[in-house]
C-alpha atoms as a PDB file:
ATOM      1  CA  UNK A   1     -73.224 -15.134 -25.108  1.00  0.00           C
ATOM      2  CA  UNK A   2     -69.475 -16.344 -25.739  1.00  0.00           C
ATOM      3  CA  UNK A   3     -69.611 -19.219 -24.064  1.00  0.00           C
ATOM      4  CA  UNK A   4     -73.014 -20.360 -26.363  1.00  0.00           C
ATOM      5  CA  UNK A   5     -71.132 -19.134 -29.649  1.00  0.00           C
ATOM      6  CA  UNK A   6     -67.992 -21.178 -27.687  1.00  0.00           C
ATOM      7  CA  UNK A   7     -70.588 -24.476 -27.073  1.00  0.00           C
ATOM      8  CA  UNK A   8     -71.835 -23.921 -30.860  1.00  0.00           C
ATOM      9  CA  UNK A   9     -68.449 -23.824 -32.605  1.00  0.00           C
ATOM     10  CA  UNK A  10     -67.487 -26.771 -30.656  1.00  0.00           C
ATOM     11  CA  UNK A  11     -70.663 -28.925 -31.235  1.00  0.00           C
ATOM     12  CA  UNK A  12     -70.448 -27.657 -34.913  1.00  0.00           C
ATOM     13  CA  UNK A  13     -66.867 -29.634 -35.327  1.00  0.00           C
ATOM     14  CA  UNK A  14     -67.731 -32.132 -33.278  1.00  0.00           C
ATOM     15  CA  UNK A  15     -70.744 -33.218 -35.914  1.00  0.00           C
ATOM     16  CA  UNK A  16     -68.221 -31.974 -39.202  1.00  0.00           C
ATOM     17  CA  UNK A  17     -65.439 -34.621 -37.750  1.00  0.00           C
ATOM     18  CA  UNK A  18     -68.050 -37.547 -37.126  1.00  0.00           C
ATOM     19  CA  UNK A  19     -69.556 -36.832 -40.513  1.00  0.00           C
ATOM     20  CA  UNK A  20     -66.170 -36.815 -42.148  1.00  0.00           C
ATOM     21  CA  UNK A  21     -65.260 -40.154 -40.895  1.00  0.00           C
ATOM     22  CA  UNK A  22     -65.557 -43.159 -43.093  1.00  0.00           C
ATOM     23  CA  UNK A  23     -65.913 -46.543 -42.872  1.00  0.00           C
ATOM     24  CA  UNK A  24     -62.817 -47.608 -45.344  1.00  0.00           C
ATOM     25  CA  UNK A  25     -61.008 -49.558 -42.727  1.00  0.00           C
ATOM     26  CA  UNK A  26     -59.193 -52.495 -44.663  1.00  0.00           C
ATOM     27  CA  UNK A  27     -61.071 -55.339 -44.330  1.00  0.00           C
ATOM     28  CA  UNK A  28     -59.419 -58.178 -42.137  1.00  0.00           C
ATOM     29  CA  UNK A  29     -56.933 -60.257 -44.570  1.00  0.00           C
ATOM     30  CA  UNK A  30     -57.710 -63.885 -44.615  1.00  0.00           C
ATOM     31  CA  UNK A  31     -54.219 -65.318 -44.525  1.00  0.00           C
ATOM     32  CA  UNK A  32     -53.272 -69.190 -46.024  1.00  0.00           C
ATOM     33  CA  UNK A  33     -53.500 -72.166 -43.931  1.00  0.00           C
ATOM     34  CA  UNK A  34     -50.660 -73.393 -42.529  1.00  0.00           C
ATOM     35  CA  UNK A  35     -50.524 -77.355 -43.698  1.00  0.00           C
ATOM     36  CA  UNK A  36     -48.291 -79.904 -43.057  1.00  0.00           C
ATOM     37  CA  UNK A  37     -49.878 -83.175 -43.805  1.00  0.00           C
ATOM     38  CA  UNK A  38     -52.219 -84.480 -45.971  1.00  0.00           C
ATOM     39  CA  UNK A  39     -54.052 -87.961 -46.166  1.00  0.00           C
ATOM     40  CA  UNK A  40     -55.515 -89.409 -49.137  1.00  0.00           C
ATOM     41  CA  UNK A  41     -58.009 -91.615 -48.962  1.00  0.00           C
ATOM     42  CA  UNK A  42     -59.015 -94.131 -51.727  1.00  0.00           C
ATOM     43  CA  UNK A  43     -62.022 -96.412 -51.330  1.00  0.00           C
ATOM     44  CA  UNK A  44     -62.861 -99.633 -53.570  1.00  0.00           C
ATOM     45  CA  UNK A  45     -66.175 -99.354 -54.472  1.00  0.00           C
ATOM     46  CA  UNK A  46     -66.309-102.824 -55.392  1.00  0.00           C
ATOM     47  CA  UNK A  47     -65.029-104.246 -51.754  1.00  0.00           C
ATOM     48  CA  UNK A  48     -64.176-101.112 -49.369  1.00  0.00           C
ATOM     49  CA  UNK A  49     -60.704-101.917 -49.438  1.00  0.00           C
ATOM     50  CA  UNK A  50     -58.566 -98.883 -49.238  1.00  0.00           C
ATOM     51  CA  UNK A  51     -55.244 -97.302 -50.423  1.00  0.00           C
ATOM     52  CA  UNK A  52     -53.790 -94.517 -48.794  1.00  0.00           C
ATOM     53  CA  UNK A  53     -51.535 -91.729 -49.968  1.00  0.00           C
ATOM     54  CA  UNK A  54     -49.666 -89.400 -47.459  1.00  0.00           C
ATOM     55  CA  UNK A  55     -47.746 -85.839 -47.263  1.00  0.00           C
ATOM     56  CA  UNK A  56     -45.999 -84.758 -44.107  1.00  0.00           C
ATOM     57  CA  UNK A  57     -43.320 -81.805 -43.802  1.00  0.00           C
ATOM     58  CA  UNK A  58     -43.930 -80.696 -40.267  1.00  0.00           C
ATOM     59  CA  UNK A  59     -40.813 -78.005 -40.505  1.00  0.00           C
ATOM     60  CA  UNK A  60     -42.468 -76.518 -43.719  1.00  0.00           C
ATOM     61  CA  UNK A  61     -40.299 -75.483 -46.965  1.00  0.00           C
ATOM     62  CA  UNK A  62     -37.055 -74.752 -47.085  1.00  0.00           C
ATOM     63  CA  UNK A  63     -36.073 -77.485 -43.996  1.00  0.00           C
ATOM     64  CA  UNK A  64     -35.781 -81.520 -44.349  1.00  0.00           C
ATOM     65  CA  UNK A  65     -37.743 -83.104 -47.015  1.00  0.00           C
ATOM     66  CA  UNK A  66     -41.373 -83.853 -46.342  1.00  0.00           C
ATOM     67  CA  UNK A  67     -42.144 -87.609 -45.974  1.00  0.00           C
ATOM     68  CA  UNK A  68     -44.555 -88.762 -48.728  1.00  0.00           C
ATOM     69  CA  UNK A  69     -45.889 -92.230 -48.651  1.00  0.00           C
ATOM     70  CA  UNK A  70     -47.128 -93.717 -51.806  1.00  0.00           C
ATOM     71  CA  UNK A  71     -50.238 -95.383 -52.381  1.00  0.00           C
ATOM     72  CA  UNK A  72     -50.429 -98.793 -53.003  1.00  0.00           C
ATOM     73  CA  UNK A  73     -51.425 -99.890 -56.205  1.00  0.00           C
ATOM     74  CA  UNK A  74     -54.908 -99.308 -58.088  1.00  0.00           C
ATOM     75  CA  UNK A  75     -56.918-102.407 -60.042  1.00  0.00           C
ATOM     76  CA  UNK A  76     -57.385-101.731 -63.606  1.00  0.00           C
ATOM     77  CA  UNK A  77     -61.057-101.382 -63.984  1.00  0.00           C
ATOM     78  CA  UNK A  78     -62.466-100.103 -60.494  1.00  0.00           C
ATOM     79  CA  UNK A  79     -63.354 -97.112 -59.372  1.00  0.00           C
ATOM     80  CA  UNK A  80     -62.970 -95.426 -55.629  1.00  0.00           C
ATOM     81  CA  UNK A  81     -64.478 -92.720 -53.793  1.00  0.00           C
ATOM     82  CA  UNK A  82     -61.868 -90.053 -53.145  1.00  0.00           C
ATOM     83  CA  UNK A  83     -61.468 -88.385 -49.263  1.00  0.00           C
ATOM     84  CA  UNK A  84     -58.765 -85.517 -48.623  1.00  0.00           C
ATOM     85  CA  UNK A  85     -58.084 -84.864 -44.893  1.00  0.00           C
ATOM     86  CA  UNK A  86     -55.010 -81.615 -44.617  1.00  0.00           C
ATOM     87  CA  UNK A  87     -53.685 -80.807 -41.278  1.00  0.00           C
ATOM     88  CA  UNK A  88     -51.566 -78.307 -39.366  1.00  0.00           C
ATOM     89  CA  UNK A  89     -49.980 -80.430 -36.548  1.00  0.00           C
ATOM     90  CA  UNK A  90     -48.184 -77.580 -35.510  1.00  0.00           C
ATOM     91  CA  UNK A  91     -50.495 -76.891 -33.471  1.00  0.00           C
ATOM     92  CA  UNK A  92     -51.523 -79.490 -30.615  1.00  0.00           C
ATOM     93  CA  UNK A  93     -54.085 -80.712 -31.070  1.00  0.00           C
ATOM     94  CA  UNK A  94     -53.375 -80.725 -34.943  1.00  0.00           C
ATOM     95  CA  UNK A  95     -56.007 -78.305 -36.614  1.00  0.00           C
ATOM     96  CA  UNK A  96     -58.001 -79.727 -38.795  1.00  0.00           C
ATOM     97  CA  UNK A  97     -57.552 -77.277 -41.925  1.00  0.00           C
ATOM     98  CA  UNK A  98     -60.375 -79.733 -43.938  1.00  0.00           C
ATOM     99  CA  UNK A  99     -63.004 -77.891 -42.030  1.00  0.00           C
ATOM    100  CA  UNK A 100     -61.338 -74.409 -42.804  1.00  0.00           C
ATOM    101  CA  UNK A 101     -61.997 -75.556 -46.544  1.00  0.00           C
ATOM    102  CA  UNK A 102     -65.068 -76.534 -46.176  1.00  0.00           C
ATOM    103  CA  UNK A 103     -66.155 -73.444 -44.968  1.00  0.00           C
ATOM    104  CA  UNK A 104     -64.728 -71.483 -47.191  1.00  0.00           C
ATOM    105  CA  UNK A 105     -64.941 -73.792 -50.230  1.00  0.00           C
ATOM    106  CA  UNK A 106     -65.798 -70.971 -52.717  1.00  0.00           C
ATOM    107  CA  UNK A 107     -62.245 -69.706 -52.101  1.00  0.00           C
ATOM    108  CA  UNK A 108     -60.594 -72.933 -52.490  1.00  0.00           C
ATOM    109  CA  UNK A 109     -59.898 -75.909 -55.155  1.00  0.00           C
ATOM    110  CA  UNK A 110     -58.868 -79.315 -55.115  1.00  0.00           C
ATOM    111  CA  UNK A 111     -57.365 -80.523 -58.352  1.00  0.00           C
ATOM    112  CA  UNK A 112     -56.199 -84.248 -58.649  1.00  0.00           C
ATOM    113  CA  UNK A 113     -54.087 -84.547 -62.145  1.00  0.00           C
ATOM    114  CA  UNK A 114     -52.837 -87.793 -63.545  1.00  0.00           C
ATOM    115  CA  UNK A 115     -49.476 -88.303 -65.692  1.00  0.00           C
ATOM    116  CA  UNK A 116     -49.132 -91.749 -67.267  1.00  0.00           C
ATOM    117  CA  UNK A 117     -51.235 -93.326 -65.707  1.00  0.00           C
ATOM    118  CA  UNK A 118     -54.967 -94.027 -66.761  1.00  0.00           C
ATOM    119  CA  UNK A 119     -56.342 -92.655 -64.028  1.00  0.00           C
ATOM    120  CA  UNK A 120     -59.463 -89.934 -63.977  1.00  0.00           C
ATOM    121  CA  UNK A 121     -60.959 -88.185 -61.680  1.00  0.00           C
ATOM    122  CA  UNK A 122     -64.911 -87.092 -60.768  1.00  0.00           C
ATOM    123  CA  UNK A 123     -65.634 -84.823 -58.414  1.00  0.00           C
ATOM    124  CA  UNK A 124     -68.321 -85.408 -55.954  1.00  0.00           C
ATOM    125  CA  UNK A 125     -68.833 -82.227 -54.129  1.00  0.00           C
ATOM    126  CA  UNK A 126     -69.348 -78.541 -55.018  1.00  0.00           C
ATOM    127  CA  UNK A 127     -68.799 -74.910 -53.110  1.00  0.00           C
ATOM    128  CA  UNK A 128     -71.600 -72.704 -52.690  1.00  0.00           C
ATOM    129  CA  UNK A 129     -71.932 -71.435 -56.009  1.00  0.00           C
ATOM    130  CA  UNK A 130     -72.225 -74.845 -57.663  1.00  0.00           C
ATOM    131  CA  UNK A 131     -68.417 -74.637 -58.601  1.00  0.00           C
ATOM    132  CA  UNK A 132     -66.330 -78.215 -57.990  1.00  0.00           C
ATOM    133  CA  UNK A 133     -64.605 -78.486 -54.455  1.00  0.00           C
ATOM    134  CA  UNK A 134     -62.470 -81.464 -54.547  1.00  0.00           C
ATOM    135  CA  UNK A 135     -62.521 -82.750 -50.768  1.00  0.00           C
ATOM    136  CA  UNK A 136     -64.492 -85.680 -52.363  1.00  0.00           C
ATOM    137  CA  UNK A 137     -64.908 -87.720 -55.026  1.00  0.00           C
ATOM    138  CA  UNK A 138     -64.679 -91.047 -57.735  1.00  0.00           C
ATOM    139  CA  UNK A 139     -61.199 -92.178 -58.956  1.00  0.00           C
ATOM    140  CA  UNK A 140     -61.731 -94.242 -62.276  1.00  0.00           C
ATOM    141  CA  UNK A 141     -58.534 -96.532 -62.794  1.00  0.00           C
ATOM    142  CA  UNK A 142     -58.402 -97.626 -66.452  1.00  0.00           C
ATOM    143  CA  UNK A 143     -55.526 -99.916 -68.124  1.00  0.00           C
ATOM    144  CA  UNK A 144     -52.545-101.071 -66.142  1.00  0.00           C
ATOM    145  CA  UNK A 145     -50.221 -98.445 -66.243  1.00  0.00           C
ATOM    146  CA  UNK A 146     -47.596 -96.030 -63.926  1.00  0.00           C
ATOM    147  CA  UNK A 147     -47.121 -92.325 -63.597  1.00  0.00           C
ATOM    148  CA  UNK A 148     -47.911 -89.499 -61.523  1.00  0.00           C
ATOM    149  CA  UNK A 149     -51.114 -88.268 -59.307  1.00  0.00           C
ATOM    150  CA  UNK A 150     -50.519 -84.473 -58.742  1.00  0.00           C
ATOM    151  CA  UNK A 151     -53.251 -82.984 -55.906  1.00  0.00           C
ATOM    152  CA  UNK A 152     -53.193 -79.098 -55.570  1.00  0.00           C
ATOM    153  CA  UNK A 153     -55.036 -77.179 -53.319  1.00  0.00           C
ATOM    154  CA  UNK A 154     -55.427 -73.994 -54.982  1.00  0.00           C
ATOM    155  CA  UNK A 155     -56.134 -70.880 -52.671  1.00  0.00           C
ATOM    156  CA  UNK A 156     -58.712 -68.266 -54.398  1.00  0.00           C
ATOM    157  CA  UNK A 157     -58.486 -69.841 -57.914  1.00  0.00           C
ATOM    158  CA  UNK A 158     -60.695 -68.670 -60.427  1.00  0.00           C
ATOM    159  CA  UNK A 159     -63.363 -71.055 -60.229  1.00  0.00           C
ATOM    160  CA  UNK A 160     -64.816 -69.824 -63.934  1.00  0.00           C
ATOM    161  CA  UNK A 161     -61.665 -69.694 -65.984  1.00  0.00           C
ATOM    162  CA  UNK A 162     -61.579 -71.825 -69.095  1.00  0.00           C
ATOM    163  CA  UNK A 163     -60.879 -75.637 -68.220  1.00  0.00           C
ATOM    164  CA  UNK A 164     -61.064 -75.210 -64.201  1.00  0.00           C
ATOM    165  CA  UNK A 165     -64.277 -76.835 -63.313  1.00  0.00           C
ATOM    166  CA  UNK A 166     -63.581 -79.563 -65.683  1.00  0.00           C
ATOM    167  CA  UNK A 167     -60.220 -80.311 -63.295  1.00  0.00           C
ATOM    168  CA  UNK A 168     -57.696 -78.179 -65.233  1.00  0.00           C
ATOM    169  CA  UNK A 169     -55.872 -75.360 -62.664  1.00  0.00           C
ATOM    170  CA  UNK A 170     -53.577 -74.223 -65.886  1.00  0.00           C
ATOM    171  CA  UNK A 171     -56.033 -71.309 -65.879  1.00  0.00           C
ATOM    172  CA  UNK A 172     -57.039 -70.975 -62.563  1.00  0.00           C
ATOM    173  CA  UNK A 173     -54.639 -68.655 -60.956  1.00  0.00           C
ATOM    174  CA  UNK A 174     -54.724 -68.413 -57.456  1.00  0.00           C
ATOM    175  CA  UNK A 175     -51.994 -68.823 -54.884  1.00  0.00           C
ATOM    176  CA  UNK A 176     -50.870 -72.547 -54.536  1.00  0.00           C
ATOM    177  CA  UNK A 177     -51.709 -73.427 -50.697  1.00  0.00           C
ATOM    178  CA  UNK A 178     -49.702 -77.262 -51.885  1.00  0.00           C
ATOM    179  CA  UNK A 179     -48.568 -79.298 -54.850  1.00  0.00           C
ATOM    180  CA  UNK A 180     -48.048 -83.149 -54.225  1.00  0.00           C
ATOM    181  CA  UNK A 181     -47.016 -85.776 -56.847  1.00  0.00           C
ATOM    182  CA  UNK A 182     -47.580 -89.069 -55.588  1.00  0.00           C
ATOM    183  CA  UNK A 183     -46.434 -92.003 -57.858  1.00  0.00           C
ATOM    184  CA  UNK A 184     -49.399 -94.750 -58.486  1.00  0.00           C
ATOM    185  CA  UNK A 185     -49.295 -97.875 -60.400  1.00  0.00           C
ATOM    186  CA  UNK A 186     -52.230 -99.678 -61.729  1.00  0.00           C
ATOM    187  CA  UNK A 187     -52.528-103.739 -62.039  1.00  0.00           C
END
């Protein structure tokens, strides 16, 4: 009889401590890419001629200054299709953090912001939820003219803020996975 009250009380905790258990075990945290270079891509529509534009800062922030190459310069009056290709080459072989994006475009952004220069930007392609993504798209080059091309990758932005979908991160908020001014000229 004492050992069955004994086997009771035991079996008796045993269900209280699985039922007490819960499953509120953080969930994993997705953590930023690590990127060190990124390629811009700019197709003529007109002749497939292209202009490239490049980031690279392989030691990250804080060590030499990255090495950004320029584009060349746009014709007044033609458009381009846009391509964006960011990579971690600390790793070998470099990781190819476009694909990361891709697959998890709905927490990610691509924003492409001209100063000065009469440039405007289309995008091309769209996350899940129907919300721009920015790895492609059209580059309209209007009057001859200089300035700025800012691209931002924007990490968790909110895609339905005021002014975001239209190309505007003011609102967005978001951690800021880069921020690249390129200078550009238009002939």
């Amino acid at each position: 009889m004492k050992n069955s009250k004994l086997s009771f009380l035991l079996a008796a905790l045993l269900m209280i401590s699985v039922w007490s258990c819960d499953n509120d075990d953080p969930e994993p945290v997705n953590e930023e890419e690590v990127i060190t270079t990124v390629n811009v891509t700019f197709t003529s529509l007109a002749d497939n001629s292209t202009i490239t534009a490049s980031f690279r800062d392989l030691d990250g922030e804080g060590g030499n200054a990255p090495v950004i190459t320029n584009p060349g310069a746009f014709t007044a009056g033609a458009s381009y299709s846009v391509s964006i290709e960011i990579l971690n080459e600390t790793e070998t072989p470099a990781e190819d953090v476009t694909e990361e994006i891709e697959e998890e475009d709905d927490e990610h952004q691509l924003f492409y912001i001209a100063t000065g220069a009469d440039l405007t930007f289309t995008y091309g392609d769209q996350d899940g939820e129907g919300n721009p993504l920015g790895l492609e798209g059209t580059l309209a080059a209007g009057d001859a003219s200089t300035g700025t091309l800012r691209v931002v990758l924007l990490h968790e932005p909110n895609k339905g803020a005021a002014g975001v979908s239209g190309g505007d991160p003011a609102n967005a908020g978001g951690e800021t996975d880069f921020d690249i001014s390129f200078n550009v000229t238009i002939q």
